[in-house]
C-alpha atoms as a PDB file:
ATOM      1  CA  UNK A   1       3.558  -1.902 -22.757  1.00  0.00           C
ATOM      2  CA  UNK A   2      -0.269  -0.885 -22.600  1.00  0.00           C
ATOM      3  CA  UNK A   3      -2.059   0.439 -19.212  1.00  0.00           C
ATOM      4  CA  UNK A   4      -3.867  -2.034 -17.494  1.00  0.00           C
ATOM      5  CA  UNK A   5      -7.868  -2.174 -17.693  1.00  0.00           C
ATOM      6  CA  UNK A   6      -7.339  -1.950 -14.000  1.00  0.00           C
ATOM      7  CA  UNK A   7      -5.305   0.458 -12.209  1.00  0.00           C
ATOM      8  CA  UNK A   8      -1.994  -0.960  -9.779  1.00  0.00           C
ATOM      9  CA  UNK A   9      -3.205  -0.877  -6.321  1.00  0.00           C
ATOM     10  CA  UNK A  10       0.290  -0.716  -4.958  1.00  0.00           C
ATOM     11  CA  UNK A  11       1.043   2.932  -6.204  1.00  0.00           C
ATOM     12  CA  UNK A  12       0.438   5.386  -4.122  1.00  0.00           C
ATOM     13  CA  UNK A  13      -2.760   7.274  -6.581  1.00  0.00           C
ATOM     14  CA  UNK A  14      -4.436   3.335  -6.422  1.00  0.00           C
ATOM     15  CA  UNK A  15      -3.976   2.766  -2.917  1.00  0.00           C
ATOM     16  CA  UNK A  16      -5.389   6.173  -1.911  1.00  0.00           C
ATOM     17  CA  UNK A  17      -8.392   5.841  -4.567  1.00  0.00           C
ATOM     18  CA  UNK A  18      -9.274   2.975  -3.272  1.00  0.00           C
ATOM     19  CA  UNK A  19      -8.828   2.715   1.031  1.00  0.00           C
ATOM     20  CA  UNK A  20      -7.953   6.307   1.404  1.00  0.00           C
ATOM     21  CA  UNK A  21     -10.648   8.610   0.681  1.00  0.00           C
ATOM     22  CA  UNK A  22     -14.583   9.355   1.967  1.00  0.00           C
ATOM     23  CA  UNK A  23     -15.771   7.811  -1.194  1.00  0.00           C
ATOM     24  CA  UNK A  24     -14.214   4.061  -0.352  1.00  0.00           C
ATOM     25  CA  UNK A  25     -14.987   4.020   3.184  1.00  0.00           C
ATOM     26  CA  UNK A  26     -17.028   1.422   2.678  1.00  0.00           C
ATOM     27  CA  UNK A  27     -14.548  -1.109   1.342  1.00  0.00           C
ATOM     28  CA  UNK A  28     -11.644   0.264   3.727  1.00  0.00           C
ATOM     29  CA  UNK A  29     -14.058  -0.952   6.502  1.00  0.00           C
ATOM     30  CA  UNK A  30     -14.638  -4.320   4.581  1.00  0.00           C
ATOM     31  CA  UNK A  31     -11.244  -5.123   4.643  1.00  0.00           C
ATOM     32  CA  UNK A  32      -9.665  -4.531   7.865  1.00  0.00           C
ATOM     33  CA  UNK A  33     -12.515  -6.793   9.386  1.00  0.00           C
ATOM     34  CA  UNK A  34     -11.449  -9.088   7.519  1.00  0.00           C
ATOM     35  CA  UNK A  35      -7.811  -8.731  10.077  1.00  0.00           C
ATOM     36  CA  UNK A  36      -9.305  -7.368  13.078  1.00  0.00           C
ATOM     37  CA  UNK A  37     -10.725  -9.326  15.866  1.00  0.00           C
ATOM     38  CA  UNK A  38     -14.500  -9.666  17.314  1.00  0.00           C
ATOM     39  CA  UNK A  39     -13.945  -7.098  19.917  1.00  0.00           C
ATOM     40  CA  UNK A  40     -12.752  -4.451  17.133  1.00  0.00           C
ATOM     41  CA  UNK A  41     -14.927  -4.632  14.289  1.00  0.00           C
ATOM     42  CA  UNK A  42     -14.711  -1.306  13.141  1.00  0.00           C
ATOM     43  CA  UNK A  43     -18.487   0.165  12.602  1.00  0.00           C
ATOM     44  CA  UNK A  44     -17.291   3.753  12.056  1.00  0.00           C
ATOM     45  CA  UNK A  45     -13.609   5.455  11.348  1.00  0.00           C
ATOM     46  CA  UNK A  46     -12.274   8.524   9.964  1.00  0.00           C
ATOM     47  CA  UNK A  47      -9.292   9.513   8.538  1.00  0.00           C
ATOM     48  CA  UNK A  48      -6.320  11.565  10.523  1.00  0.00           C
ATOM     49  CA  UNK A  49      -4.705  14.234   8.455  1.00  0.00           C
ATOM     50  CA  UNK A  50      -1.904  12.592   6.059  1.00  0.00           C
ATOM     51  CA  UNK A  51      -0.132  15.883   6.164  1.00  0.00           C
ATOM     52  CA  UNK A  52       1.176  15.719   9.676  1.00  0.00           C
ATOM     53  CA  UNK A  53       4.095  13.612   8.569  1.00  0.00           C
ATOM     54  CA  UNK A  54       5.541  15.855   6.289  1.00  0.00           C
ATOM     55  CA  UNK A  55       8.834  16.546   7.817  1.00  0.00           C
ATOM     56  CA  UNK A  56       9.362  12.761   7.421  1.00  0.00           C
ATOM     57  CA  UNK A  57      10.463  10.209   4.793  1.00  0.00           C
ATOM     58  CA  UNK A  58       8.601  10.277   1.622  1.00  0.00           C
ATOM     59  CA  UNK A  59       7.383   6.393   1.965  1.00  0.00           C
ATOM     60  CA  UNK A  60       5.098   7.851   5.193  1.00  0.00           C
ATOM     61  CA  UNK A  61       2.236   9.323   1.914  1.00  0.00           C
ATOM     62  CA  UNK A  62       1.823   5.469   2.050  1.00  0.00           C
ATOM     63  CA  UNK A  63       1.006   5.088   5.630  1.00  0.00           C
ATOM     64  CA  UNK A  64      -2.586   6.386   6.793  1.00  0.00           C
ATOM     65  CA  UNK A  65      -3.685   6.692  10.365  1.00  0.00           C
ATOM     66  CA  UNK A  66      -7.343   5.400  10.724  1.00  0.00           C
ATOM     67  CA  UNK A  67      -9.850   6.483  13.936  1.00  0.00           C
ATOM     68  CA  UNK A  68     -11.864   3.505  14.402  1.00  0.00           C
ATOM     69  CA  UNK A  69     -14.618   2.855  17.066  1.00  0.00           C
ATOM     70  CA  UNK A  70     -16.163  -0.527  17.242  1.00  0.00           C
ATOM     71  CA  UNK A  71     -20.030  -1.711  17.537  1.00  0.00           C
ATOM     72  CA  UNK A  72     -19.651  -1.637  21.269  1.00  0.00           C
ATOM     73  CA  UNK A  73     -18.456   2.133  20.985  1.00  0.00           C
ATOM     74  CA  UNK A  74     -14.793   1.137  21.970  1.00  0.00           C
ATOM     75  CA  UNK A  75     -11.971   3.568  20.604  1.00  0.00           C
ATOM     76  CA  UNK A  76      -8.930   2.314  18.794  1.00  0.00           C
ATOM     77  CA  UNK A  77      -6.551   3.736  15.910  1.00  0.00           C
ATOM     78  CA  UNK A  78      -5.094   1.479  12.631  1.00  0.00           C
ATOM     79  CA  UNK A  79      -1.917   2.571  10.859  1.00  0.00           C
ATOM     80  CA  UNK A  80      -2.189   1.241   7.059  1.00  0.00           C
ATOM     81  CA  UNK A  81       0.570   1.130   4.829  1.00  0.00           C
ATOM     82  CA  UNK A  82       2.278  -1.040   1.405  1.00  0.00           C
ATOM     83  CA  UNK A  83       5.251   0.280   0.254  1.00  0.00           C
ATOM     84  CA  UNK A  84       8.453  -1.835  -0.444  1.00  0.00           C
ATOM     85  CA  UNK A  85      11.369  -0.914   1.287  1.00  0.00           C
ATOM     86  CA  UNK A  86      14.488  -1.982   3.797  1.00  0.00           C
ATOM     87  CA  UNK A  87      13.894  -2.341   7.434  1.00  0.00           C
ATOM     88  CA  UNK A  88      10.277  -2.690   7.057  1.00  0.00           C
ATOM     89  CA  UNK A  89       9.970  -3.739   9.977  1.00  0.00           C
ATOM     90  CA  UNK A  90      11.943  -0.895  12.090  1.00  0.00           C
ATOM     91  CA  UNK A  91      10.079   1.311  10.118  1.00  0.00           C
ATOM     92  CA  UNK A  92       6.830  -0.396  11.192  1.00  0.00           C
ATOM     93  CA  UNK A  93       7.611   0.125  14.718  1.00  0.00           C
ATOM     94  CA  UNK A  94       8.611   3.567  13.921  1.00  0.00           C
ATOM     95  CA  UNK A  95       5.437   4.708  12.322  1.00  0.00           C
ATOM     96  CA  UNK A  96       3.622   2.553  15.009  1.00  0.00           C
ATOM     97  CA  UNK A  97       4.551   4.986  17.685  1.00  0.00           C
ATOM     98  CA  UNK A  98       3.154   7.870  16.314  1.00  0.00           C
ATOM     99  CA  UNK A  99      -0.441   7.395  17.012  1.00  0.00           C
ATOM    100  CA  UNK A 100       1.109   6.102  20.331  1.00  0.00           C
ATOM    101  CA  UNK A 101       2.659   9.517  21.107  1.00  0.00           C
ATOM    102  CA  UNK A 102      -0.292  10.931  19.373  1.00  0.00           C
ATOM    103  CA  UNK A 103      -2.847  10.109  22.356  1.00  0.00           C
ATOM    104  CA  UNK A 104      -0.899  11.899  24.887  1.00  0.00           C
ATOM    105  CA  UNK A 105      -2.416  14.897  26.858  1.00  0.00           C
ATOM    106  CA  UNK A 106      -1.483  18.010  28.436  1.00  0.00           C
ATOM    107  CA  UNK A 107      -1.286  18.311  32.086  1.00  0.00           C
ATOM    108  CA  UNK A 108      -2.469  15.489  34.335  1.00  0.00           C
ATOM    109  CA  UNK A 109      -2.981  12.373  32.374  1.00  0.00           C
ATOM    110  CA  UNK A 110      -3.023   8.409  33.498  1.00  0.00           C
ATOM    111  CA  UNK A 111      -1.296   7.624  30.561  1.00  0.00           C
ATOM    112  CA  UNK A 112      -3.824   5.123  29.513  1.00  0.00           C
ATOM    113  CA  UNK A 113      -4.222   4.276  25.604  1.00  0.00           C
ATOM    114  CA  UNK A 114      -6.219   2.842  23.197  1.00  0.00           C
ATOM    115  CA  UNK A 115      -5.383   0.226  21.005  1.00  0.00           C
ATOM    116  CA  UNK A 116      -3.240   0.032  17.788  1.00  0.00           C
ATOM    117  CA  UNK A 117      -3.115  -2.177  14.996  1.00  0.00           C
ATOM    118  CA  UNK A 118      -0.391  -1.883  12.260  1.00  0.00           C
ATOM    119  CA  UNK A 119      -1.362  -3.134   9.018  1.00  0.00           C
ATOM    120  CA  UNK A 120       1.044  -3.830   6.440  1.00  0.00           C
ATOM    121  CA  UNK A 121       0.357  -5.383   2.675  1.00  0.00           C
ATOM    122  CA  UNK A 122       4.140  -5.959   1.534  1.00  0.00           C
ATOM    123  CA  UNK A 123       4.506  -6.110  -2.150  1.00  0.00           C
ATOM    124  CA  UNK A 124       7.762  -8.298  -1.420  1.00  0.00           C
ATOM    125  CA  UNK A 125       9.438 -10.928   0.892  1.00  0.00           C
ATOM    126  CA  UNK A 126      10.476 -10.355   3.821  1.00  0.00           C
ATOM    127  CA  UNK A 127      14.218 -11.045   5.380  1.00  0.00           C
ATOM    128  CA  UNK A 128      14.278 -13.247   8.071  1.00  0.00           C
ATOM    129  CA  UNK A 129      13.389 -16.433   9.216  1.00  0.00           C
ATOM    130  CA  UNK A 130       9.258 -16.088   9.026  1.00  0.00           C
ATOM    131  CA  UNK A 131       9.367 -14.653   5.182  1.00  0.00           C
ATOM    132  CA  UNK A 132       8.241 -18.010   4.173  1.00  0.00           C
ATOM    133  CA  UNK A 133       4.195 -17.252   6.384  1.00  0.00           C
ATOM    134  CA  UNK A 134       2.120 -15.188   4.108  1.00  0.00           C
ATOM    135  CA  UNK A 135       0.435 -13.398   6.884  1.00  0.00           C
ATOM    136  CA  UNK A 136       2.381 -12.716  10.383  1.00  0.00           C
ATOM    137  CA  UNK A 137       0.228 -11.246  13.581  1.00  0.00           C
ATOM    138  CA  UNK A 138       2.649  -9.558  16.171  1.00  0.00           C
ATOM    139  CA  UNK A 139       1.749  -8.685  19.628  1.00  0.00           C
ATOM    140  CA  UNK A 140       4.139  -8.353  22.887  1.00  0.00           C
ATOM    141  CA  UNK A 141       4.903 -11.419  24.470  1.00  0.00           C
ATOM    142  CA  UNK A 142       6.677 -12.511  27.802  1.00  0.00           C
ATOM    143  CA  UNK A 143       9.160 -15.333  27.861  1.00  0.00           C
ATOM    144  CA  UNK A 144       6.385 -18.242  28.601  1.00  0.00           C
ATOM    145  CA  UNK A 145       4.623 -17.436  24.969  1.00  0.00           C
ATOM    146  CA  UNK A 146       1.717 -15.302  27.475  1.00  0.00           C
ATOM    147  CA  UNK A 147       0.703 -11.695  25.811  1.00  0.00           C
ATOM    148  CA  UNK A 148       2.204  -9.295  28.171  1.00  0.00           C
ATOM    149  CA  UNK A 149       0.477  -5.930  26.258  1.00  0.00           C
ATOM    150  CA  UNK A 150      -2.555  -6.411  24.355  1.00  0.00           C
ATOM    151  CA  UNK A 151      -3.051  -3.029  22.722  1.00  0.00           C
ATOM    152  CA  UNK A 152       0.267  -2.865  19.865  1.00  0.00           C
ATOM    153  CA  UNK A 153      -0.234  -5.313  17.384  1.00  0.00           C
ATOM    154  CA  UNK A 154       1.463  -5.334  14.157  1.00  0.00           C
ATOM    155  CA  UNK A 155      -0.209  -7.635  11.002  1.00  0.00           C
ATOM    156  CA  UNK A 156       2.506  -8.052   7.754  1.00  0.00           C
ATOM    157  CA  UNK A 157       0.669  -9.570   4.495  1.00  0.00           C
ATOM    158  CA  UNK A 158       3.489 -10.271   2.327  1.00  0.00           C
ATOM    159  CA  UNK A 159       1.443 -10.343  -0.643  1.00  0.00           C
ATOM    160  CA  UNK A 160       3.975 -12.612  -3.332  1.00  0.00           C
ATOM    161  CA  UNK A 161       3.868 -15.689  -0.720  1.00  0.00           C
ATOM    162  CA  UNK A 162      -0.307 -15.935  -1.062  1.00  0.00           C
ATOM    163  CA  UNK A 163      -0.969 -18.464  -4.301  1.00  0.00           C
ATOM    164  CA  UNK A 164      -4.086 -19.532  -4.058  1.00  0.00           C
ATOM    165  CA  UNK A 165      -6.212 -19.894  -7.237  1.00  0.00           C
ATOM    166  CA  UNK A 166      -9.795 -18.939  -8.113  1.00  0.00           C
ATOM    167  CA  UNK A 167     -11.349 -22.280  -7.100  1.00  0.00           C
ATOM    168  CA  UNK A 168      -8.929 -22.350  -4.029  1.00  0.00           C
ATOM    169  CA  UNK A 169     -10.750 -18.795  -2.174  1.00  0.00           C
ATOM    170  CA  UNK A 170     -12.661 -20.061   1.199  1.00  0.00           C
ATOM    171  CA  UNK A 171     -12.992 -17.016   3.030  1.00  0.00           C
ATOM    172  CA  UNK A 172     -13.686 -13.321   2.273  1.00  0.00           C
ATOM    173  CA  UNK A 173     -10.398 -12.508   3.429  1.00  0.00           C
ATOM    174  CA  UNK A 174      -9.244 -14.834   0.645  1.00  0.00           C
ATOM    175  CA  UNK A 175     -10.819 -12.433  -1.948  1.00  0.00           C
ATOM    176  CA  UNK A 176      -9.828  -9.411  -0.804  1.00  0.00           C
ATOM    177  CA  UNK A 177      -6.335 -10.693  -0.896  1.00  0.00           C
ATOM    178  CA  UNK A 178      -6.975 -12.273  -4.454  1.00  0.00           C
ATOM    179  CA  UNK A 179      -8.546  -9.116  -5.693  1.00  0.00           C
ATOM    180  CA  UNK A 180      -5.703  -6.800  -4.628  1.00  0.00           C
ATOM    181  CA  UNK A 181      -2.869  -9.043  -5.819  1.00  0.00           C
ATOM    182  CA  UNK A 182      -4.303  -9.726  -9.226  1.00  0.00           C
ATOM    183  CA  UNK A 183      -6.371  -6.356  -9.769  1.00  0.00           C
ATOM    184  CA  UNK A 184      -3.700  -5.044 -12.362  1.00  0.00           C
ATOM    185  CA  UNK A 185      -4.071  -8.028 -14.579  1.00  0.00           C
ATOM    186  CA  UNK A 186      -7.781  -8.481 -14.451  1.00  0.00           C
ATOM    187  CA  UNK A 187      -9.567  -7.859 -17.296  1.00  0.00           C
ATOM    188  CA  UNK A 188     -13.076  -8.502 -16.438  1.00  0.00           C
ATOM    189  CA  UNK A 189     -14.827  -9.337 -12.935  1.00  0.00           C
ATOM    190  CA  UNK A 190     -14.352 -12.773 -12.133  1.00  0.00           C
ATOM    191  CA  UNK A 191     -17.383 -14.478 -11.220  1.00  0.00           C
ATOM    192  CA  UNK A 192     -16.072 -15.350  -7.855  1.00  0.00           C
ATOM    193  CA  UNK A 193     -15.747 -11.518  -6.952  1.00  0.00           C
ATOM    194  CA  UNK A 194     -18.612 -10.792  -8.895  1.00  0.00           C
ATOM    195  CA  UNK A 195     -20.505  -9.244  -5.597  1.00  0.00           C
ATOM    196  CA  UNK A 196     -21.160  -5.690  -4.464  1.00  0.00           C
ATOM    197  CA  UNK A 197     -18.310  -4.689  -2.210  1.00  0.00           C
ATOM    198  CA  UNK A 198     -15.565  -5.975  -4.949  1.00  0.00           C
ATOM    199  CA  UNK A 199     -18.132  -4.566  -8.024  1.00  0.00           C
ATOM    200  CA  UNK A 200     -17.091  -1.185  -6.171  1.00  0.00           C
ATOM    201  CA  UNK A 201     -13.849  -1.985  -6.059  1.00  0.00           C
ATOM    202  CA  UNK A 202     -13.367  -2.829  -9.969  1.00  0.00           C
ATOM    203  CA  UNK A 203     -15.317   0.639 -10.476  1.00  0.00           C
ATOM    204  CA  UNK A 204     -13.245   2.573  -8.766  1.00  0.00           C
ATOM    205  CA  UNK A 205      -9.937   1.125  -9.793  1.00  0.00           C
ATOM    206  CA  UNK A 206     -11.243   1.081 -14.023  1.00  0.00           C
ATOM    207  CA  UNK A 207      -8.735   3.509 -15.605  1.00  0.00           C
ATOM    208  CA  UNK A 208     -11.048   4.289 -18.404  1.00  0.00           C
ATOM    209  CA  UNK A 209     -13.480   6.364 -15.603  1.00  0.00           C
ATOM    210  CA  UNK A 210     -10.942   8.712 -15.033  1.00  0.00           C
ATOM    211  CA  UNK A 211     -10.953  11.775 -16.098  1.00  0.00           C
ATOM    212  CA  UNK A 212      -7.961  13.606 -17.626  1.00  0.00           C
ATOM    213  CA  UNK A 213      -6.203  14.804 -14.458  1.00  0.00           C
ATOM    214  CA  UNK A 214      -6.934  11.977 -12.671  1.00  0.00           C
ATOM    215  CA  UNK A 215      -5.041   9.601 -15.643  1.00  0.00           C
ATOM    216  CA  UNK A 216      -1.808  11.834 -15.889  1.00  0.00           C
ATOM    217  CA  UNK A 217      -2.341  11.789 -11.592  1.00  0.00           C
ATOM    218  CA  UNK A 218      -2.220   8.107 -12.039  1.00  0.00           C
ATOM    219  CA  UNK A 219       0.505   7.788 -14.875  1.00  0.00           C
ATOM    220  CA  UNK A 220       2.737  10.110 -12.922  1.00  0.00           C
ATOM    221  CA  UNK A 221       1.904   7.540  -9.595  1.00  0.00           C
ATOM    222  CA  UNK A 222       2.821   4.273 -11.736  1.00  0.00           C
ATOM    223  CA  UNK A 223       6.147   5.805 -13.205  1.00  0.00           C
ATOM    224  CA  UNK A 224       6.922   6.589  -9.357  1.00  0.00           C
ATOM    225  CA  UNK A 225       6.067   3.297  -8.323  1.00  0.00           C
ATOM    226  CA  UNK A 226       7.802   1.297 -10.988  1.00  0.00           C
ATOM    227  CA  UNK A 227      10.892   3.549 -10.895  1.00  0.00           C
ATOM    228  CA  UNK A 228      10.943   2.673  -6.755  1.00  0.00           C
ATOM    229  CA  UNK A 229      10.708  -1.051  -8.065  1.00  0.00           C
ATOM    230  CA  UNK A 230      13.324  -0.754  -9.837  1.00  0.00           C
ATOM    231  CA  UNK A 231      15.606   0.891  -7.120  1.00  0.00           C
ATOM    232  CA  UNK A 232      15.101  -1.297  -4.685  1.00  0.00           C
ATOM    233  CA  UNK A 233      15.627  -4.590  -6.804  1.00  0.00           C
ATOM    234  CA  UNK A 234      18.783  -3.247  -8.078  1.00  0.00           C
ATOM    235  CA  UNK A 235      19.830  -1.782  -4.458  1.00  0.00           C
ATOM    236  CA  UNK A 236      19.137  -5.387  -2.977  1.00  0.00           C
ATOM    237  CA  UNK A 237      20.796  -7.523  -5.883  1.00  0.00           C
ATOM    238  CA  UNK A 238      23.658  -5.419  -6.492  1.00  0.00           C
ATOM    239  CA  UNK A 239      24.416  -4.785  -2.727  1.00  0.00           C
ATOM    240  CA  UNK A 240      26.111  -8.132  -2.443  1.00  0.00           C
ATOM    241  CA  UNK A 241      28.898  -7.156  -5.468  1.00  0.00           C
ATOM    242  CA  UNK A 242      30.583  -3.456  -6.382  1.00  0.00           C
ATOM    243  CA  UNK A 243      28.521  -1.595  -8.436  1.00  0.00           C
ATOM    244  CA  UNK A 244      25.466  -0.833  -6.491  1.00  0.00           C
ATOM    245  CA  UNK A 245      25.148   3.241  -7.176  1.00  0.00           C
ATOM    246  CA  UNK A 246      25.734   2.177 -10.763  1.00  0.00           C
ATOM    247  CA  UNK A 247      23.141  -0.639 -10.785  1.00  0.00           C
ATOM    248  CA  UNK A 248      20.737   1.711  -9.315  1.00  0.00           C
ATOM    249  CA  UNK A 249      20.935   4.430 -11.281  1.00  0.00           C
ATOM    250  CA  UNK A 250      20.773   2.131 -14.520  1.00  0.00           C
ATOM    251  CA  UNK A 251      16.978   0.564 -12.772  1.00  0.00           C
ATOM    252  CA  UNK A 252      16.020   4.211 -12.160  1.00  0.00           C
ATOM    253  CA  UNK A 253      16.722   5.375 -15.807  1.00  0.00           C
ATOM    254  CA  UNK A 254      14.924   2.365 -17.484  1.00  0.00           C
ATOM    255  CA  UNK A 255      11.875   2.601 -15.117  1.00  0.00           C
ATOM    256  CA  UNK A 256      11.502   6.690 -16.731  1.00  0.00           C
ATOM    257  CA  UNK A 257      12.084   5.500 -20.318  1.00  0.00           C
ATOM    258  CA  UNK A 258       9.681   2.654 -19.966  1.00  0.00           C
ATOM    259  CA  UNK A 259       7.034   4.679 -18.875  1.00  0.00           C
ATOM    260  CA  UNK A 260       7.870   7.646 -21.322  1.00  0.00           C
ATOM    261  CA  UNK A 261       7.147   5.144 -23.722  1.00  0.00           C
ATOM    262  CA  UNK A 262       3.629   4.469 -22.170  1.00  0.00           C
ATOM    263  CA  UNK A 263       2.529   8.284 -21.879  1.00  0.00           C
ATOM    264  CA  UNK A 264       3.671   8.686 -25.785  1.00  0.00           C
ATOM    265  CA  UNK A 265       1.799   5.927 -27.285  1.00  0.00           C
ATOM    266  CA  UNK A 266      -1.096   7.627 -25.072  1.00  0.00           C
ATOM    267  CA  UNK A 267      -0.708  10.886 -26.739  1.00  0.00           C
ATOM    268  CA  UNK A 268       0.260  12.546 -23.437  1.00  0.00           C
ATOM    269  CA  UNK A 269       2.279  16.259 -24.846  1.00  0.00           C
ATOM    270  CA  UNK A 270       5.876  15.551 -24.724  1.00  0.00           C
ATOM    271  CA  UNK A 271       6.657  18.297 -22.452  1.00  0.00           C
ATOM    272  CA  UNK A 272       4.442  16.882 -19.991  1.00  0.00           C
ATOM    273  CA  UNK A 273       6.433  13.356 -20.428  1.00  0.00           C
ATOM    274  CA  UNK A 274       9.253  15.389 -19.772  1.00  0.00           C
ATOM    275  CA  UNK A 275       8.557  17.221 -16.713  1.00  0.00           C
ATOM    276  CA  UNK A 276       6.496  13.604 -15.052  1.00  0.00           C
ATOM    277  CA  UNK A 277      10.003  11.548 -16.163  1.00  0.00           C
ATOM    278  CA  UNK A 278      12.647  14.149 -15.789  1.00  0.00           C
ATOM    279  CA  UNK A 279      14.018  12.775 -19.301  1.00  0.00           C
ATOM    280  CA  UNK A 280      14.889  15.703 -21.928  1.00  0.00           C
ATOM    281  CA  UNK A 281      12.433  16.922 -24.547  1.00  0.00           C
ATOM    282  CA  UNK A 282      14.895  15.601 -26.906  1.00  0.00           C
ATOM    283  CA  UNK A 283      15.294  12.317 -25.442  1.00  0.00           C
ATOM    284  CA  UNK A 284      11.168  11.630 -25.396  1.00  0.00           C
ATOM    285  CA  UNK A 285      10.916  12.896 -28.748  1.00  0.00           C
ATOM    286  CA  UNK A 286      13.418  10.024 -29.878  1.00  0.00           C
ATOM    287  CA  UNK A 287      11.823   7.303 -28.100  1.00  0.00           C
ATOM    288  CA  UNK A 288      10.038   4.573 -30.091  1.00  0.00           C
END
């Protein structure tokens, strides 16, 4: 197995390169217009300090909290995240309430807030009956179908159930979507993307411009990423029968030797392999 041209967008280094720092601003904003409405076009935001979630599950690195102000200088916050995991969706509304909680103030206070949008791109399904819609917009509703609370909204993209083709993209929310499902497999800019905002987003996400930290950074991210693949694939298949743990631990192990085998063939020092796979010197060293 070689390294992709382009690096995965769904692990946690290629998300963050490429909506989650100063540098890719730009394209961050690009996108979530794409899912926002007219009233919150987002013409400036900054980025909340990841590290306040630390003393929570590891899955919240994946979530970032946005500041956003639209043209009309109206304040509002976006929570971002992909991951794949169980109960997605209570831990949605989990992570939802933080910048919730987050906009309350000491002493006297009306208790009034400003909006929140929670933006998920789901590298999976989802379990119930609506995983068969591609894209889902939640907001509070009453019995009659009438929006009772118009600031909580919640917008899942489950990314597998989106199949359109090159010739099929209409909208630019249709390439976004197309670029970030197919980045990985890309191996030149197709024509269709071939514009400034997605130019960016090929140069930022082209392996071969990183430099040496950066690559083992990434390598390091992948082997996380495919090794939480392979948990939760084996969690969810062999949950029905006996054998889960065992199941799990066997996905686990392959996803580290399958990626030890990438880092060799790339030269990467074998006691590096060995400390990013927590495999054995010995083990690496034997490893074709």
């Amino acid at each position: 197995m070689m390294i992709s041209k382009y690096f995965n967008p769904y692990s946690d280094f290629g998300f963050k390169k490429l909506f989650g720092e100063e540098a890719s601003k730009d394209l961050l904003m690009d996108f979530l217009n794409q899912l926002l409405p007219p009233q919150h076009q987002i013409a400036e935001l900054t980025f909340k300090n990841p590290e306040r979630m630390a003393d929570t599950s590891d899955d919240r690195k994946s979530v970032f909290d946005i500041y956003c102000q639209s043209a009309t200088g109206e304040r509002f916050n976006v929570e971002m995240q992909k991951s794949k995991m169980q109960f997605f969706k209570d831990r949605s509304l989990f992570y939802s309430t933080f910048p919730i909680r987050d906009q309350g103030k000491r002493g006297s206070w009306n208790f009034r807030l400003v909006p929140v949008y929670f933006i998920a791109l789901l590298n999976f399904r989802g379990d119930d009956n609506g995983d068969h819609k591609f894209r889902r917009d939640v907001c509070l509703k009453d019995q009659d179908g009438d929006v009772f609370y118009d600031k909580l909204h919640f917008k899942f993209l489950q990314m597998p159930l989106f199949t359109k083709q090159e010739h099929e993209l209409e909208t630019h929310f249709d390439k976004w979507i197309y670029f970030l499902k197919n980045l990985e497999n890309f191996d030149h800019i197709p024509a269709i993307l071939n514009e400034p905002i997605f130019q960016k987003g090929f140069e930022i996400a082209e392996v071969s411009h990183f430099n040496s930290e950066q690559y083992d950074d990434y390598l390091k991210s992948l082997l996380a990423f495919n090794e939480a693949e392979a948990s939760f694939d084996t969690a969810f298949v062999e949950g029905k029968a006996e054998g889960k743990l065992e199941g799990r631990i066997e996905g686990r192990l392959e996803g580290k030797i399958e990626m030890a085998k990438i880092l060799k063939a790339q030269g990467i020092d074998i006691s590096i392999i060995a400390l990013s796979t927590g495999l054995t010197e010995q083990d690496v060293a034997a490893l074709n």
